[in-house]
PDB file of N, CA and C in Angstrom:
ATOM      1  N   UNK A   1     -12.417  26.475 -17.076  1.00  0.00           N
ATOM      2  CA  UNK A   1     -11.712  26.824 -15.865  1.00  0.00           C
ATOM      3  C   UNK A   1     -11.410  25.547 -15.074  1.00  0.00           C
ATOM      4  N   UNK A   2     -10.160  24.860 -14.453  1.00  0.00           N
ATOM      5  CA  UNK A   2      -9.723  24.309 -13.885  1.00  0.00           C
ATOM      6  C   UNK A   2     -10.162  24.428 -12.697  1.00  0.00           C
ATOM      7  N   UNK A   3     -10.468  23.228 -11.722  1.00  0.00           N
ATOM      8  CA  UNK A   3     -10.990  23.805 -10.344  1.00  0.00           C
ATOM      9  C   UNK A   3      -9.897  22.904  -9.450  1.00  0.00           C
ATOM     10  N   UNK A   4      -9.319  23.393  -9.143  1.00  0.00           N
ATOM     11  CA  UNK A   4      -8.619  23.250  -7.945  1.00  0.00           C
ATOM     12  C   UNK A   4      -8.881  21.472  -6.765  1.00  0.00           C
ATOM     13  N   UNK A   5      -9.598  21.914  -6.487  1.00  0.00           N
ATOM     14  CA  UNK A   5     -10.277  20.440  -5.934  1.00  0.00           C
ATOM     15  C   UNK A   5     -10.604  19.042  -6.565  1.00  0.00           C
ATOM     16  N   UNK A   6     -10.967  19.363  -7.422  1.00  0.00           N
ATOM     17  CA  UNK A   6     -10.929  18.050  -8.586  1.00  0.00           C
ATOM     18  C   UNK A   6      -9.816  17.916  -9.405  1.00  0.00           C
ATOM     19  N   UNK A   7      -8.820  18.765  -9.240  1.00  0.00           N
ATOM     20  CA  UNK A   7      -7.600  18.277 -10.112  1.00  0.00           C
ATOM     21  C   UNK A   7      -7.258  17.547  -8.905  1.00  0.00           C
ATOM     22  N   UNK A   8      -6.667  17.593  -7.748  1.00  0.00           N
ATOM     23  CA  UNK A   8      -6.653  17.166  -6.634  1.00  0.00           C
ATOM     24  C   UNK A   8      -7.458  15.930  -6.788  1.00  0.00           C
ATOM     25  N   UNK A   9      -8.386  15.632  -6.779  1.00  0.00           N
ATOM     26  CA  UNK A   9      -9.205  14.547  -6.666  1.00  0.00           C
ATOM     27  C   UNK A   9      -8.779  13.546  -7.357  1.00  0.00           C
ATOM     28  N   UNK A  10      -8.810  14.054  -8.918  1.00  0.00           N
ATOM     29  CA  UNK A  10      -8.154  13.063  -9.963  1.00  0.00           C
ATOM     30  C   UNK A  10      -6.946  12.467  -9.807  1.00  0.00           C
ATOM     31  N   UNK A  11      -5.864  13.387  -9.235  1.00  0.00           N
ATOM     32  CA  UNK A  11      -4.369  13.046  -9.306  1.00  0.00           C
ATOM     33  C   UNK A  11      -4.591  11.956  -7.879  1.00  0.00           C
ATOM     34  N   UNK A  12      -5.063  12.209  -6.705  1.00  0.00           N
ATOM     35  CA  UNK A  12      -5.149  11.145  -5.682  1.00  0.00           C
ATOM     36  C   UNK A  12      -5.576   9.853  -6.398  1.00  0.00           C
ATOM     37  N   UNK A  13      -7.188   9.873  -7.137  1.00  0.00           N
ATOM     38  CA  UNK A  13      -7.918   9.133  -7.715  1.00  0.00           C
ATOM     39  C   UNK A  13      -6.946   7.979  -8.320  1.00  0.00           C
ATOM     40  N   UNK A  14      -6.198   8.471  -9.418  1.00  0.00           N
ATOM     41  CA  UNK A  14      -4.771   7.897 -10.116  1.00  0.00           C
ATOM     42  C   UNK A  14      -4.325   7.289  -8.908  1.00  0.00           C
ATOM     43  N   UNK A  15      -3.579   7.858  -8.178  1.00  0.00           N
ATOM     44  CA  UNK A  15      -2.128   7.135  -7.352  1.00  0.00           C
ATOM     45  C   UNK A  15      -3.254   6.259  -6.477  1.00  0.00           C
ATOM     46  N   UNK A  16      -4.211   5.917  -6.420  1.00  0.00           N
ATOM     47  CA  UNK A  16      -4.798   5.219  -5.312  1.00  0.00           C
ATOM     48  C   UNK A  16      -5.469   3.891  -6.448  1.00  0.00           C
ATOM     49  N   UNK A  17      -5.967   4.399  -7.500  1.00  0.00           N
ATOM     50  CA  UNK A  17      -6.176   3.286  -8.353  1.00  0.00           C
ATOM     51  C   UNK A  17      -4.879   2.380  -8.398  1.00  0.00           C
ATOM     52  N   UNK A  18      -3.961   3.271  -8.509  1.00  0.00           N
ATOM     53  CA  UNK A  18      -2.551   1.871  -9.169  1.00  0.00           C
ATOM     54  C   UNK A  18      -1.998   1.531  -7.778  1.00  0.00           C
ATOM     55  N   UNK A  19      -2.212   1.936  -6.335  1.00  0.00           N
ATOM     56  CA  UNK A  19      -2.105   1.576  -5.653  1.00  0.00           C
ATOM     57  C   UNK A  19      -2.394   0.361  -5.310  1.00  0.00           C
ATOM     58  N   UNK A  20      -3.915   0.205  -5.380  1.00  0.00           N
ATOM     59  CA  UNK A  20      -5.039  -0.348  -4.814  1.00  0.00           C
ATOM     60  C   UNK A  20      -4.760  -1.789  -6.256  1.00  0.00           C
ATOM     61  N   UNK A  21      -4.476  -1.595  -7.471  1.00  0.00           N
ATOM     62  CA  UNK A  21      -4.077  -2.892  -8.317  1.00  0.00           C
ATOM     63  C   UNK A  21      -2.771  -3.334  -8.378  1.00  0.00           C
ATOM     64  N   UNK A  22      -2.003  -2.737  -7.594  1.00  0.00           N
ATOM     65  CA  UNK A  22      -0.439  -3.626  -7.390  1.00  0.00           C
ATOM     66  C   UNK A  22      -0.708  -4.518  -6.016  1.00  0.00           C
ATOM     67  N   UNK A  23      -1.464  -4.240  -5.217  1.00  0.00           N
ATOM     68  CA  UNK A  23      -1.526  -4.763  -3.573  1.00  0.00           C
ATOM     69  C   UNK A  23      -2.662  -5.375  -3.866  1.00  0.00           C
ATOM     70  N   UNK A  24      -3.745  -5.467  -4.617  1.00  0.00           N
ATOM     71  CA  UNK A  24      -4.645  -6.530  -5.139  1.00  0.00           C
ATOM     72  C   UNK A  24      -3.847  -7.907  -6.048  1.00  0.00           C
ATOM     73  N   UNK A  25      -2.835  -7.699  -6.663  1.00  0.00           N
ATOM     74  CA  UNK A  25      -2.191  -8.611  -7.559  1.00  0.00           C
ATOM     75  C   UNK A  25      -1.270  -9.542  -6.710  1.00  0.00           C
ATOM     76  N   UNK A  26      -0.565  -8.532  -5.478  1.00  0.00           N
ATOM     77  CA  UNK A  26       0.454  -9.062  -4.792  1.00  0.00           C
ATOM     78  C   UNK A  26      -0.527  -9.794  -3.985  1.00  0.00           C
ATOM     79  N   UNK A  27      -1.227  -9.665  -3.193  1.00  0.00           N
ATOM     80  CA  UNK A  27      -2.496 -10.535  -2.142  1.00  0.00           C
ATOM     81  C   UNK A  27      -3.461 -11.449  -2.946  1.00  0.00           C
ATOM     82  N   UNK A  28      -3.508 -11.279  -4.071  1.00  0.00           N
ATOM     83  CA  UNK A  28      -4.690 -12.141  -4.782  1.00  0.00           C
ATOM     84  C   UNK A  28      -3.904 -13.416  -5.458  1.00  0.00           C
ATOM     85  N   UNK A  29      -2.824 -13.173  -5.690  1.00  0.00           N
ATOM     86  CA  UNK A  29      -1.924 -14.358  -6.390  1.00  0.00           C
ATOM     87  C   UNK A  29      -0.409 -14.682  -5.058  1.00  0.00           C
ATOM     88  N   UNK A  30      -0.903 -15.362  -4.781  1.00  0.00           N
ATOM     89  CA  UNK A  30       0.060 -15.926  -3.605  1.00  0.00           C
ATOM     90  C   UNK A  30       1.212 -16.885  -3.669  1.00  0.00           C
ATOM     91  N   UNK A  31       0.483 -17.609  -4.851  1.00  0.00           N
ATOM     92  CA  UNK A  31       1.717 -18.436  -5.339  1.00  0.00           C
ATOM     93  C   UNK A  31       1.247 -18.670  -7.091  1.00  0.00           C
ATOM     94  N   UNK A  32       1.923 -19.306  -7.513  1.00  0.00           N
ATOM     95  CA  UNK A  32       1.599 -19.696  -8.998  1.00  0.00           C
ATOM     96  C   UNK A  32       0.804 -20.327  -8.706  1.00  0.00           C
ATOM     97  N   UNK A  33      -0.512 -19.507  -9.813  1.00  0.00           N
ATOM     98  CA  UNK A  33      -1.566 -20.598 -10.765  1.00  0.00           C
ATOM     99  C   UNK A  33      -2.834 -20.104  -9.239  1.00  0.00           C
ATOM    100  N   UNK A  34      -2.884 -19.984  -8.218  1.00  0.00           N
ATOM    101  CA  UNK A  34      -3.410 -20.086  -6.717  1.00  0.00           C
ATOM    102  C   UNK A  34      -3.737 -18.263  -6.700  1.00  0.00           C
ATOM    103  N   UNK A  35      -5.385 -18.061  -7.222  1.00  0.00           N
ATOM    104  CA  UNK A  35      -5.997 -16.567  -6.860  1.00  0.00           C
ATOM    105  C   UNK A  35      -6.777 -16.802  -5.481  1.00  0.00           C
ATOM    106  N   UNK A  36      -6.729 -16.214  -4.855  1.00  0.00           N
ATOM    107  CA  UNK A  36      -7.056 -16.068  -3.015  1.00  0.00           C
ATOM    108  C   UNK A  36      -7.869 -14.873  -3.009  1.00  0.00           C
ATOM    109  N   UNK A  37      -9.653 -15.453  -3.551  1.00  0.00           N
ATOM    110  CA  UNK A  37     -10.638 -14.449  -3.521  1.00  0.00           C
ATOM    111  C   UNK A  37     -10.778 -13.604  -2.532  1.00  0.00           C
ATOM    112  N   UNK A  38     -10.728 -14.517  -1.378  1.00  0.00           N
ATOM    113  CA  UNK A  38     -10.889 -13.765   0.135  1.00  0.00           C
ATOM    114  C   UNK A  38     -10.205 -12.895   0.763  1.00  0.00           C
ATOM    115  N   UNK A  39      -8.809 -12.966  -0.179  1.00  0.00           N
ATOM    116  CA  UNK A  39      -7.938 -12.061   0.665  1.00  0.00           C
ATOM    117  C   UNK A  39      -7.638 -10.814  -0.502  1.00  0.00           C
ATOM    118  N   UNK A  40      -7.951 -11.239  -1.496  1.00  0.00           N
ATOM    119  CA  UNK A  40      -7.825 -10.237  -2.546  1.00  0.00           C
ATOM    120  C   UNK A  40      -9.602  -9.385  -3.140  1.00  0.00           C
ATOM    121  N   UNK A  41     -10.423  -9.795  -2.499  1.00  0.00           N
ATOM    122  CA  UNK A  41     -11.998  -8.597  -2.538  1.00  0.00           C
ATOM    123  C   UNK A  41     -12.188  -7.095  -1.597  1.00  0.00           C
ATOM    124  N   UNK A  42     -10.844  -7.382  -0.635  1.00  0.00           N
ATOM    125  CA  UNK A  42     -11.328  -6.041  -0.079  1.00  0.00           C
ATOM    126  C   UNK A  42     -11.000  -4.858  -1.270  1.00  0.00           C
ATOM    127  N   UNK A  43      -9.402  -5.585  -1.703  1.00  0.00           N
ATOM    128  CA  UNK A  43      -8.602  -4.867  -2.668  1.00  0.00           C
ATOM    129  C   UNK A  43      -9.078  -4.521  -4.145  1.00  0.00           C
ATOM    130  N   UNK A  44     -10.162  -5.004  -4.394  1.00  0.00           N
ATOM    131  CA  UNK A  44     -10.932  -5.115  -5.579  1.00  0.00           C
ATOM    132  C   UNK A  44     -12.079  -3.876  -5.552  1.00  0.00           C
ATOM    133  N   UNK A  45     -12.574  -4.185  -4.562  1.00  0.00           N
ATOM    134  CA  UNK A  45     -13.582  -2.964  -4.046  1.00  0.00           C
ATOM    135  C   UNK A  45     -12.793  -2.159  -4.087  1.00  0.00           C
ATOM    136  N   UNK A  46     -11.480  -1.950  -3.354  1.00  0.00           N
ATOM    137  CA  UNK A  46     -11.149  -0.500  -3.436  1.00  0.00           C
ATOM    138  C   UNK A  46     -10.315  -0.047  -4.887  1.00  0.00           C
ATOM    139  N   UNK A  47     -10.244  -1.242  -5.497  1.00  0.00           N
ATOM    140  CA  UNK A  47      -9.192  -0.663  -6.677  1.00  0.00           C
ATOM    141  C   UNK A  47     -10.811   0.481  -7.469  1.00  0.00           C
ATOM    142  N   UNK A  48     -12.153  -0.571  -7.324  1.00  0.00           N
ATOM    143  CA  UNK A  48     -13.254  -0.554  -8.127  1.00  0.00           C
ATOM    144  C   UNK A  48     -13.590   1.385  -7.782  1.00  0.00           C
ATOM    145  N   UNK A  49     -13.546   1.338  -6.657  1.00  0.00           N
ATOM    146  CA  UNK A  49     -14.225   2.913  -6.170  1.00  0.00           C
ATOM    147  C   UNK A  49     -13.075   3.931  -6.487  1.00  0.00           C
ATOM    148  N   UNK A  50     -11.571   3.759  -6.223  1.00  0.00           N
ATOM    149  CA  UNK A  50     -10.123   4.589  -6.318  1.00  0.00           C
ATOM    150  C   UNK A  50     -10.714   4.981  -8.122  1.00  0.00           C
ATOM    151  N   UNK A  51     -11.368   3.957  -8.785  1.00  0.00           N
ATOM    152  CA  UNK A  51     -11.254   4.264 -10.651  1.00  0.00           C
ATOM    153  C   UNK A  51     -12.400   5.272 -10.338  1.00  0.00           C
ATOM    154  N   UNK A  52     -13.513   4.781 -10.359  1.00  0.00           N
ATOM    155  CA  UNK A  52     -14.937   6.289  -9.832  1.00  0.00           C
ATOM    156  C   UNK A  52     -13.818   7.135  -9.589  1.00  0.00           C
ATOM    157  N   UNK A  53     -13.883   7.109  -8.610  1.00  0.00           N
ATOM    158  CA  UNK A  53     -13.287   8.084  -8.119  1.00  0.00           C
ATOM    159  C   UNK A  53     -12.648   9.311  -8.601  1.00  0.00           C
ATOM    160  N   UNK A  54     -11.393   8.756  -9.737  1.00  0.00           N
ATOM    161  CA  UNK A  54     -10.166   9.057 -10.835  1.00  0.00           C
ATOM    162  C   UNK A  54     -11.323   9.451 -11.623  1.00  0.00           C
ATOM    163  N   UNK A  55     -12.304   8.975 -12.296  1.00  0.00           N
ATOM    164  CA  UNK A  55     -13.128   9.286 -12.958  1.00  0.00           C
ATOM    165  C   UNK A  55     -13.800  10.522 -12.876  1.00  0.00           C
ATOM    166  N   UNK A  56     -14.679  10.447 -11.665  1.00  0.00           N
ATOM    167  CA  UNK A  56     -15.228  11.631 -11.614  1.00  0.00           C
ATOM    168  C   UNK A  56     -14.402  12.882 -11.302  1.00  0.00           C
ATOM    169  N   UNK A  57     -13.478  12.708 -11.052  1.00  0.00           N
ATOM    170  CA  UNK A  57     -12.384  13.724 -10.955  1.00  0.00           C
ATOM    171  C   UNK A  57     -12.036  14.447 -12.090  1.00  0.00           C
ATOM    172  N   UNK A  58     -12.097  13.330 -13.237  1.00  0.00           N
ATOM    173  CA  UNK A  58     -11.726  14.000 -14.554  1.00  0.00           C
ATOM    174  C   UNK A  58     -12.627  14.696 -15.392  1.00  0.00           C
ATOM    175  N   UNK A  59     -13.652  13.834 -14.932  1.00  0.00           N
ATOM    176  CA  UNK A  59     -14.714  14.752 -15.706  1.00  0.00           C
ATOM    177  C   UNK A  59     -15.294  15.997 -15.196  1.00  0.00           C
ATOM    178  N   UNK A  60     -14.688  16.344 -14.006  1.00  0.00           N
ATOM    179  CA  UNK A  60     -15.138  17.500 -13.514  1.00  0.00           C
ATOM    180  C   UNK A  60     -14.130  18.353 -13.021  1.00  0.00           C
ATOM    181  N   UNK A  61     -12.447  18.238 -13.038  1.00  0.00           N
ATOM    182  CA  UNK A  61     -11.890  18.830 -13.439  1.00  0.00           C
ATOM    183  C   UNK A  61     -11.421  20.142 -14.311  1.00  0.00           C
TER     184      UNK A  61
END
């Protein structure tokens, strides 16, 4: 049985993971060759929890 709330969960989970690694790539690489830890770790953490997230969604889906 499909539950309602965790399909929900998963599909956010998704669009917030690839969110969270296009705006980590664009802030973490600023110019060629030049990764900008400091400005690209908030975005890391959140890409890191958006995947949990997607994860547990699926498996309990």
């Amino acid at each position: 049985m499909v539950n309602g709330f965790w399909s929900v969960a998963c599909v956010a989970g998704l669009w917030a993971f690839v969110g969270c690694t296009v705006v980590f790539i664009l802030k973490g690489f600023r110019a060629r060759g030049v990764f900008d830890v400091r400005a690209s770790l908030p975005w890391g953490v959140a890409m890191l929890v958006s995947f949990l997230f997607w994860m547990i969604g699926m498996a309990n889906a």
